[in-house]
Protein backbone atom coordinates (compact mmCIF):
# COMPACT_ATOMS: atom_id res chain seq x y z
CA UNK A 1 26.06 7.17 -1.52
CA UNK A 2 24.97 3.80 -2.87
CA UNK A 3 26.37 0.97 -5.54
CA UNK A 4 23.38 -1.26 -7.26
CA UNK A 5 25.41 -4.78 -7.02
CA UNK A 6 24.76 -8.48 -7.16
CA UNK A 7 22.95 -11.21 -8.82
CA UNK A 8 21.66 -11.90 -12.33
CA UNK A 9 19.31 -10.72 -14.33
CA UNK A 10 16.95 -13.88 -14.89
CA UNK A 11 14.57 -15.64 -13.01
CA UNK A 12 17.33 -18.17 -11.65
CA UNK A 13 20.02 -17.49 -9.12
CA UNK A 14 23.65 -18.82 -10.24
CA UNK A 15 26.41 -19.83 -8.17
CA UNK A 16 29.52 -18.80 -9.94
CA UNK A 17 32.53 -21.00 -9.91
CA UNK A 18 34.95 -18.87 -8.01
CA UNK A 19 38.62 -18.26 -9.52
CA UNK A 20 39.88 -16.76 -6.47
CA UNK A 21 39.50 -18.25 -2.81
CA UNK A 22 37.22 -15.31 -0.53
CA UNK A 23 38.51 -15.30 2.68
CA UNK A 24 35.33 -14.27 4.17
CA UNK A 25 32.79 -17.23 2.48
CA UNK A 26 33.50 -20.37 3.71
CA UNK A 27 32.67 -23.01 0.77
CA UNK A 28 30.93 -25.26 3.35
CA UNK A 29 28.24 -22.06 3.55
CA UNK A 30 27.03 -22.97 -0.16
CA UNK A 31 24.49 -25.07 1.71
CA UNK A 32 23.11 -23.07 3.89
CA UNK A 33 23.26 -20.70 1.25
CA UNK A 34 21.21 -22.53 -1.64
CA UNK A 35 18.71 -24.06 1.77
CA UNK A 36 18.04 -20.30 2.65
CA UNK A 37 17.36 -19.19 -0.87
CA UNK A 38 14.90 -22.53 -1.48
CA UNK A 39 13.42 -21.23 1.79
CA UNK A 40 12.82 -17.74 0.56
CA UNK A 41 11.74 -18.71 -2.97
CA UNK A 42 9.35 -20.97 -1.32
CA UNK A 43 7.84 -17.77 0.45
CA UNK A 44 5.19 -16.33 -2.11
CA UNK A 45 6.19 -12.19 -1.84
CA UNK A 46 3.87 -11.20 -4.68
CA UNK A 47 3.77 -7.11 -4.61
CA UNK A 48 -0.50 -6.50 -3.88
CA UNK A 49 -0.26 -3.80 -6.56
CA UNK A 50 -3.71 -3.01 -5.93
CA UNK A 51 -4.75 -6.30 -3.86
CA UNK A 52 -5.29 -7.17 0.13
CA UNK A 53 -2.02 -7.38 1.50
CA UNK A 54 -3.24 -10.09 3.41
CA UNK A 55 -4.55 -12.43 -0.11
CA UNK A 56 -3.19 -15.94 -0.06
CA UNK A 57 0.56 -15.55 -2.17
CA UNK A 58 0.53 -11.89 -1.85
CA UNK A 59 2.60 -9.26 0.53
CA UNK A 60 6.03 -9.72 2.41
CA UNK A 61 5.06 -10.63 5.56
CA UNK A 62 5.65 -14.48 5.22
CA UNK A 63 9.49 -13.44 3.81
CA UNK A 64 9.44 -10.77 6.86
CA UNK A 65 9.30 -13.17 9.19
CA UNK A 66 12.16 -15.62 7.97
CA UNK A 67 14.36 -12.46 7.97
CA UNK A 68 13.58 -11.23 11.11
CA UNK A 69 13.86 -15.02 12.56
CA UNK A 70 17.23 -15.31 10.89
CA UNK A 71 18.50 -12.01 12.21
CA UNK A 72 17.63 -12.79 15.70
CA UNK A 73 19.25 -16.62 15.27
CA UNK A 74 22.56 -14.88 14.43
CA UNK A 75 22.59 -12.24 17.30
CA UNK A 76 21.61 -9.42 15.47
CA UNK A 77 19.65 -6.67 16.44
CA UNK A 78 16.22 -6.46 14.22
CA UNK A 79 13.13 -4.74 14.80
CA UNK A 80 10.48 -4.18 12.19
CA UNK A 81 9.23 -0.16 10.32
CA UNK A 82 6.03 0.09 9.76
CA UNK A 83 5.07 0.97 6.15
CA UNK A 84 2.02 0.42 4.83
CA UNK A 85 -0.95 -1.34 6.21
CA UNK A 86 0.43 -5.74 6.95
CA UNK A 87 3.49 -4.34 5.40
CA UNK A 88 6.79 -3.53 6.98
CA UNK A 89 10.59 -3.52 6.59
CA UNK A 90 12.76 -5.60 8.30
CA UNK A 91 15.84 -3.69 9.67
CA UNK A 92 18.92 -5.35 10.99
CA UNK A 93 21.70 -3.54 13.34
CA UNK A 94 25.22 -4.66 13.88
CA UNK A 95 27.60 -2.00 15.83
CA UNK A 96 31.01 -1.48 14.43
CA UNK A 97 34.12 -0.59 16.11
CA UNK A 98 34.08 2.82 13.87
CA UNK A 99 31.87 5.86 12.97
CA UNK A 100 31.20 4.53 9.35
CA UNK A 101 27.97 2.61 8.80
CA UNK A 102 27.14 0.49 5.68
CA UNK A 103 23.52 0.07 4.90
CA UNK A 104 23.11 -3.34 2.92
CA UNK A 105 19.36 -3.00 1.26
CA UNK A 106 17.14 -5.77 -0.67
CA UNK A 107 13.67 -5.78 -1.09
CA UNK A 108 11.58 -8.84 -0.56
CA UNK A 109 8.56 -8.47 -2.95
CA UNK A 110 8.08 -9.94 -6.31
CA UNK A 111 5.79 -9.73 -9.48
CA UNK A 112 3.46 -12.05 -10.29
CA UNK A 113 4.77 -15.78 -11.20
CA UNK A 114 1.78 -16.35 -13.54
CA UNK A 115 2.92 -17.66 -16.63
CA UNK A 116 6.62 -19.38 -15.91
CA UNK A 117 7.17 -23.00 -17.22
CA UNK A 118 8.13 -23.94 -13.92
CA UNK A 119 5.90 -23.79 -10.49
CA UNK A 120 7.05 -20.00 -9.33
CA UNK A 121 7.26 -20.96 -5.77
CA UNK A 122 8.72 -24.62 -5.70
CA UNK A 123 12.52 -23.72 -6.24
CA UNK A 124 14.40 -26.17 -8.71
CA UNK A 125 18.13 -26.46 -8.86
CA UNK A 126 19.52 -27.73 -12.36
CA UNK A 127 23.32 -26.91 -13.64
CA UNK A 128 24.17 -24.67 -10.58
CA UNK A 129 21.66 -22.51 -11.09
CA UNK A 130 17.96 -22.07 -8.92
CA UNK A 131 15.23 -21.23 -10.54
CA UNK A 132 11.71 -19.63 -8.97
CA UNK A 133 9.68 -16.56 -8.68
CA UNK A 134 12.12 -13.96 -6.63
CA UNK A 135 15.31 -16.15 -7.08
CA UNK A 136 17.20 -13.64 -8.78
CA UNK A 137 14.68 -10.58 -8.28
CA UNK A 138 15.97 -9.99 -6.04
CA UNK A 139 15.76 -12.90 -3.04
CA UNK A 140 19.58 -13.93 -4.15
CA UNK A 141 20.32 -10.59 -2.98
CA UNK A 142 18.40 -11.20 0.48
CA UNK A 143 20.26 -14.02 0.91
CA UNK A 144 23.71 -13.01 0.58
CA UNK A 145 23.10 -10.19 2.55
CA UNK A 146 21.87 -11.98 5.38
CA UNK A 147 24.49 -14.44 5.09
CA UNK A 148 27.51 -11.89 5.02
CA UNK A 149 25.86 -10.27 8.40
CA UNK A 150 26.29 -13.80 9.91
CA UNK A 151 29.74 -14.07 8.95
CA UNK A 152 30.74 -10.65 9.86
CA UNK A 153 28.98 -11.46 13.94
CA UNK A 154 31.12 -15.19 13.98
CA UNK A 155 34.67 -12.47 13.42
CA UNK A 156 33.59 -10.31 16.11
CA UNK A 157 32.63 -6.33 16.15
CA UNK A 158 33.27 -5.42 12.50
CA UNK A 159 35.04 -2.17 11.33
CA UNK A 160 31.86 0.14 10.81
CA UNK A 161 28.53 -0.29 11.61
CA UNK A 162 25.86 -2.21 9.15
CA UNK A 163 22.24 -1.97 8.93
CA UNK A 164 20.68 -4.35 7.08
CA UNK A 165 17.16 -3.38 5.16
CA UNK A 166 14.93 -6.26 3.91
CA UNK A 167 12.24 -3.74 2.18
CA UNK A 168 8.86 -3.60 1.03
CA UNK A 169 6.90 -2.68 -2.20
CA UNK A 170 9.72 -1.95 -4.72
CA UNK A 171 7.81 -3.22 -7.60
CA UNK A 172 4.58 -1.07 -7.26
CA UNK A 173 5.97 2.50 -5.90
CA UNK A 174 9.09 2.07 -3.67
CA UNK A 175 7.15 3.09 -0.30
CA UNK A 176 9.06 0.86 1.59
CA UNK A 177 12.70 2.25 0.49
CA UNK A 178 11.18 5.64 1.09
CA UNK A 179 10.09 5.20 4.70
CA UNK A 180 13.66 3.75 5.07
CA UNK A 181 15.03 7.37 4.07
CA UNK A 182 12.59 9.12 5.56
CA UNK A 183 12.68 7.56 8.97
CA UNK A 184 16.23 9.45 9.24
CA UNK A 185 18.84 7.21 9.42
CA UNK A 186 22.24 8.57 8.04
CA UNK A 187 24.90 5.93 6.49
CA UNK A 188 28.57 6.63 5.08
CA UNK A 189 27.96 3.71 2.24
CA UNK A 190 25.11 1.85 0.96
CA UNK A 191 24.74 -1.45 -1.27
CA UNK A 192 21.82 -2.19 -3.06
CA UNK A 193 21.28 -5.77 -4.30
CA UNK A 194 19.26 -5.93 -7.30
CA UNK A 195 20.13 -8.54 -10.85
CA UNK A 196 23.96 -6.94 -12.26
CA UNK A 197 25.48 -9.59 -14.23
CA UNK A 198 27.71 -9.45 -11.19
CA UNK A 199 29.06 -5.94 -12.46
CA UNK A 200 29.18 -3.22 -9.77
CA UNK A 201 26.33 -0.66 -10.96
CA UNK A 202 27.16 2.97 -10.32
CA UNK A 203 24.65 5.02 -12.02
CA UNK A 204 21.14 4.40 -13.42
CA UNK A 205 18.64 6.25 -15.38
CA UNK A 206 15.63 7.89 -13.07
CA UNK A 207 11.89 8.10 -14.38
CA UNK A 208 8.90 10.47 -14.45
CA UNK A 209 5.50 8.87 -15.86
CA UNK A 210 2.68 11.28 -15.94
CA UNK A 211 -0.88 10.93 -18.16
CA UNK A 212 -1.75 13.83 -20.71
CA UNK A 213 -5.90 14.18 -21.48
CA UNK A 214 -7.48 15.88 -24.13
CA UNK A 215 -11.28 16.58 -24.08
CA UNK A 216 -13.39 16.70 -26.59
CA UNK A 217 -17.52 16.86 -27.57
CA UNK A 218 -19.59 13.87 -28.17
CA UNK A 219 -22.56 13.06 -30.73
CA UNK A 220 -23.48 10.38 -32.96
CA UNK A 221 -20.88 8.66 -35.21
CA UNK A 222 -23.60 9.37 -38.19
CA UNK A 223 -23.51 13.18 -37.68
CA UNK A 224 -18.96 13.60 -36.38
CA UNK A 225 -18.89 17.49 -37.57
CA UNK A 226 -21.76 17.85 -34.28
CA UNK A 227 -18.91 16.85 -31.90
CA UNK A 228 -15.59 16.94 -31.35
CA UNK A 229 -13.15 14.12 -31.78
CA UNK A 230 -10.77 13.62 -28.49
CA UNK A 231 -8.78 11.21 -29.94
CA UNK A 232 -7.91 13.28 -33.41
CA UNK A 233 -6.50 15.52 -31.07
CA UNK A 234 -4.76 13.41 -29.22
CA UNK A 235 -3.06 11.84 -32.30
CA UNK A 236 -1.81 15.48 -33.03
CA UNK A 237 -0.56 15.81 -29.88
CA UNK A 238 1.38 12.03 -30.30
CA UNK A 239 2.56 13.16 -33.03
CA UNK A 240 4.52 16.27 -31.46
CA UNK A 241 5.81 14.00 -28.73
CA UNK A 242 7.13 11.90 -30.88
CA UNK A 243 8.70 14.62 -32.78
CA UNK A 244 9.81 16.07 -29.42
CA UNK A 245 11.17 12.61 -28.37
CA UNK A 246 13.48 12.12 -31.80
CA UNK A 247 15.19 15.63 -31.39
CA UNK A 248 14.31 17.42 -28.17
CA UNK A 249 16.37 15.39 -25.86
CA UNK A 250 20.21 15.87 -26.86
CA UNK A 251 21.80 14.97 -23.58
CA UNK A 252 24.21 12.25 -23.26
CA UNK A 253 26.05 10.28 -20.02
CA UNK A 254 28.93 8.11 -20.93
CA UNK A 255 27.20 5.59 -18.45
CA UNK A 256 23.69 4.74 -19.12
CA UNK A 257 22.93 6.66 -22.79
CA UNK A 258 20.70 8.92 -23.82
CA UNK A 259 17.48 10.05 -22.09
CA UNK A 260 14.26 8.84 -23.83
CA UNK A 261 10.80 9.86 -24.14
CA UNK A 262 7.63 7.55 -24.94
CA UNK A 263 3.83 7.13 -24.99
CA UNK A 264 3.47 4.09 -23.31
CA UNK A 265 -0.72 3.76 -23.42
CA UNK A 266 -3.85 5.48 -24.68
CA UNK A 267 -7.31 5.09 -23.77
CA UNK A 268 -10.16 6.73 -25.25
CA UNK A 269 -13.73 6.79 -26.74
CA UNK A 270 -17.22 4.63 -25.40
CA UNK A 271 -18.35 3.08 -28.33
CA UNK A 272 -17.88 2.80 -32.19
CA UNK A 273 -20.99 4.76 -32.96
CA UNK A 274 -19.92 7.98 -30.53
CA UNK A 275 -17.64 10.76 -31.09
CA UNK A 276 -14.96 10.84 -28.04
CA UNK A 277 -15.24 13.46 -26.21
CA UNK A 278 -12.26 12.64 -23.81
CA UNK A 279 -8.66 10.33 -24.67
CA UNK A 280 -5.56 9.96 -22.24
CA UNK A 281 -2.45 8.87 -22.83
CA UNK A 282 0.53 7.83 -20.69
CA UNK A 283 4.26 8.88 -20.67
CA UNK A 284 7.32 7.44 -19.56
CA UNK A 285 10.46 10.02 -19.83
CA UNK A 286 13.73 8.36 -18.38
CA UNK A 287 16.14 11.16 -17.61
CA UNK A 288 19.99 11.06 -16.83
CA UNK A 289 21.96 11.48 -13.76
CA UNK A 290 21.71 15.27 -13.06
CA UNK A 291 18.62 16.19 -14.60
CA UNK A 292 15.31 17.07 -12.64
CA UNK A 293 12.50 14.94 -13.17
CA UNK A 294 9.79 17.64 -12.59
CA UNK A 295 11.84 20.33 -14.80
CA UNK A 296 12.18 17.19 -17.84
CA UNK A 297 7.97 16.76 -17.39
CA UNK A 298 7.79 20.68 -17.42
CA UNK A 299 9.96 21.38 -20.81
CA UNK A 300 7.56 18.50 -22.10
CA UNK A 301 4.59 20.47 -22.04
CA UNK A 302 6.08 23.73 -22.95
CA UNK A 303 7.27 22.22 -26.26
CA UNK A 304 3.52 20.82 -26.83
CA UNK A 305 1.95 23.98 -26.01
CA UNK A 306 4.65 25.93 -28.63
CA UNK A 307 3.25 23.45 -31.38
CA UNK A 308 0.85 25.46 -33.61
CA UNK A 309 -1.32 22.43 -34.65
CA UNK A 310 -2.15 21.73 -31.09
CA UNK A 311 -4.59 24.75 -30.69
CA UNK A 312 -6.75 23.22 -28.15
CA UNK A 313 -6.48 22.86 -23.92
CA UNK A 314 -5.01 19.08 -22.86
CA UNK A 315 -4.82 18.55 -19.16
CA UNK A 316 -1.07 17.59 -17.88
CA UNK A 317 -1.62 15.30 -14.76
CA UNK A 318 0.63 15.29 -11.91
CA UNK A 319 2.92 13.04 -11.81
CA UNK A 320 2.41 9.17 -10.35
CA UNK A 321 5.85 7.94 -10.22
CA UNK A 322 9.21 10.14 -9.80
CA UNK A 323 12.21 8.14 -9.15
CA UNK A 324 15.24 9.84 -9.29
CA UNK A 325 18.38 9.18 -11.41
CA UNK A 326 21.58 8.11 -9.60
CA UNK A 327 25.39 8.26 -9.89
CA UNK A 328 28.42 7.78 -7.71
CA UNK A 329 31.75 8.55 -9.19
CA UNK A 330 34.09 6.05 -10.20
CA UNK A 331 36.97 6.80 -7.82
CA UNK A 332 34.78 6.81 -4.58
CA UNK A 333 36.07 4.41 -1.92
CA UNK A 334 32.95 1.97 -1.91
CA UNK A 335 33.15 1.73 -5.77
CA UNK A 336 36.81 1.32 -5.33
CA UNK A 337 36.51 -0.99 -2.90
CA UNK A 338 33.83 -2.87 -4.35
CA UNK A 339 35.56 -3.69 -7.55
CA UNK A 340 38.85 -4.76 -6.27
CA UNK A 341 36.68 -7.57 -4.36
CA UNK A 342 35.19 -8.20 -7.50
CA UNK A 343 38.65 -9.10 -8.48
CA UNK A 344 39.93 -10.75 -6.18
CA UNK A 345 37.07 -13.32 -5.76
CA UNK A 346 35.59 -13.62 -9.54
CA UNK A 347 38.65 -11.95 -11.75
CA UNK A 348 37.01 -9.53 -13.52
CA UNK A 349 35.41 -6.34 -12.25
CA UNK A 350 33.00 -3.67 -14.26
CA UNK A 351 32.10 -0.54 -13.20
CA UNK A 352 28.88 -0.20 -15.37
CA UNK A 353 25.44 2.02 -15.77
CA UNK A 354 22.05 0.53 -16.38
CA UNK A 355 18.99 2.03 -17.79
């Protein structure tokens, strides 16, 4: 099971004036709550996409080791899972009184802060709110996870069991999260802190993002009936997806919409003077709780190839990113749960779905 909750989605982290007094946050943690965010702001997380893990501002091993240095201040158990190469999740262990366990999960990269007005790794507070690269995306999240593990260990053995997961590479390809699932560890409930609006997300659209190629024949822009023009057949081929896209996806979830379908890029041809003789494009179909992201790619390609103007081979790529849609029903206990404390602390709760 897991709920998508807390934070906001903006570069800034806010600090909501609370209507109802939380038993469990005392208001004398706020500082030691805006001092650990500063520190992790201050941390430069960039994802490498691409680059050395180890290139000045990139990777999360600077934010790794504040987590696992917190976790072992506050008597937790931590050790560290191996992911990629300099890059590794934090895990954090508290044992519970019961068989449940609740796996709290935030990841600690960031994109790039090129481009802000501000300086993306100097953290600013201005009208309750901090601003920085990561404050909301989703170091907020790191923070009040780490801080509710230290005030569940000053009460004692807690109810159930928590693991806490500080993980790597969720911008790029979600390796990190992965290796968490894959390394076999079994929970009853899970929390994932990502930017909500402070609504209590329950499902979410999933994605599939695959490239298309057609090929063609070159020759000399002076003499285009010698050759074979890659991208005129691509544009046919557009042109059926975007048919495809306006009337070949019906399906509806009360939740998070419809499921979409678009060309996202398209590359092709040398120079001005040559025929192409090869074109890709690249599509992003976001499909609905319940649907299979391979079988939605599939009934893509079957529809192209039924299309009697596209009477020529194209190449369908494998896939380079599949990420699941999610759901957990409304009257589960952790969504239950979840929302009445939602109540109770802010006075308002949402159950919502995000695309």
């Amino acid at each position: 099971m897991g709920v998508w909750v807390c934070g906001r989605k903006a570069e800034c982290a806010h600090t909501p004036t609370l209507p109802h007094a939380d038993p469990f946050l005392d208001p004398r943690d706020m500082d030691d709550i805006a001092k650990t965010l500063s520190d992790l702001v201050s941390i430069p997380s960039v994802n490498p996409s691409g680059q050395p893990p180890t290139a000045p501002g990139h990777g999360e091993g600077g934010v790794a080791r504040y987590v696992e240095d917190f976790l072992r201040r506050i008597g937790a158990d931590c050790r560290r899972q191996p992911v990629l190469p300099s890059r590794a999740n934090v895990i954090g262990f508290v044992s519970g009184r019961g068989a449940d366990t609740l796996v709290l999960e935030a990841h600690m990269d960031t994109v790039p802060g090129e481009n802000m007005e501000i300086e993306p790794f100097k953290p600013v507070v201005k009208d309750g709110r901090l601003y920085g690269r990561g404050a909301c995306d989703t170091k907020a999240s790191l923070t009040a996870m780490l801080t509710a593990l230290r005030n569940v260990l000053r009460r004692g053995k807690p109810a159930c069991s928590v693991v806490f997961a500080a993980t790597v590479d969720e911008e790029h390809k979600f390796t990190g999260v992965k290796e968490l699932l894959e390394s076999g560890m079994r929970a009853t409930f899970g929390v994932v802190g990502e930017p909500t609006n402070l609504d209590v997300v329950i499902a979410h659209k999933g994605v599939v993002r695959w490239e298309i190629r057609t090929r063609g024949k070159t020759a000399h822009s002076s003499r285009p009936n010698e050759g074979v023009n890659a991208i005129y057949r691509m544009a046919r081929l557009i042109s059926a997806v975007e048919r495809y896209a306006a009337g070949g996806i019906s399906r509806l979830h009360p939740l998070v919409g419809g499921a979409t379908l678009s060309v996202g890029t398209i590359l092709g041809g040398q120079a001005i003077n040559v025929v192409p003789d090869s074109c890709s494009i690249q599509l992003d179909r976001r499909t609905l709780p319940g649907e299979d992201p391979f079988e939605a790619k599939k009934a893509v390609g079957q529809f192209l190839r039924s299309c009697p103007e596209i009477n020529f081979e194209f190449e369908e790529c494998e896939p380079f990113l599949v990420d699941w849609a999610m759901e957990v029903k409304p009257d589960e206990p952790i969504v239950q749960r979840l929302t009445a404390a939602c109540q109770r602390v802010l006075g308002q709760a949402k159950s919502v779905g995000v695309s």
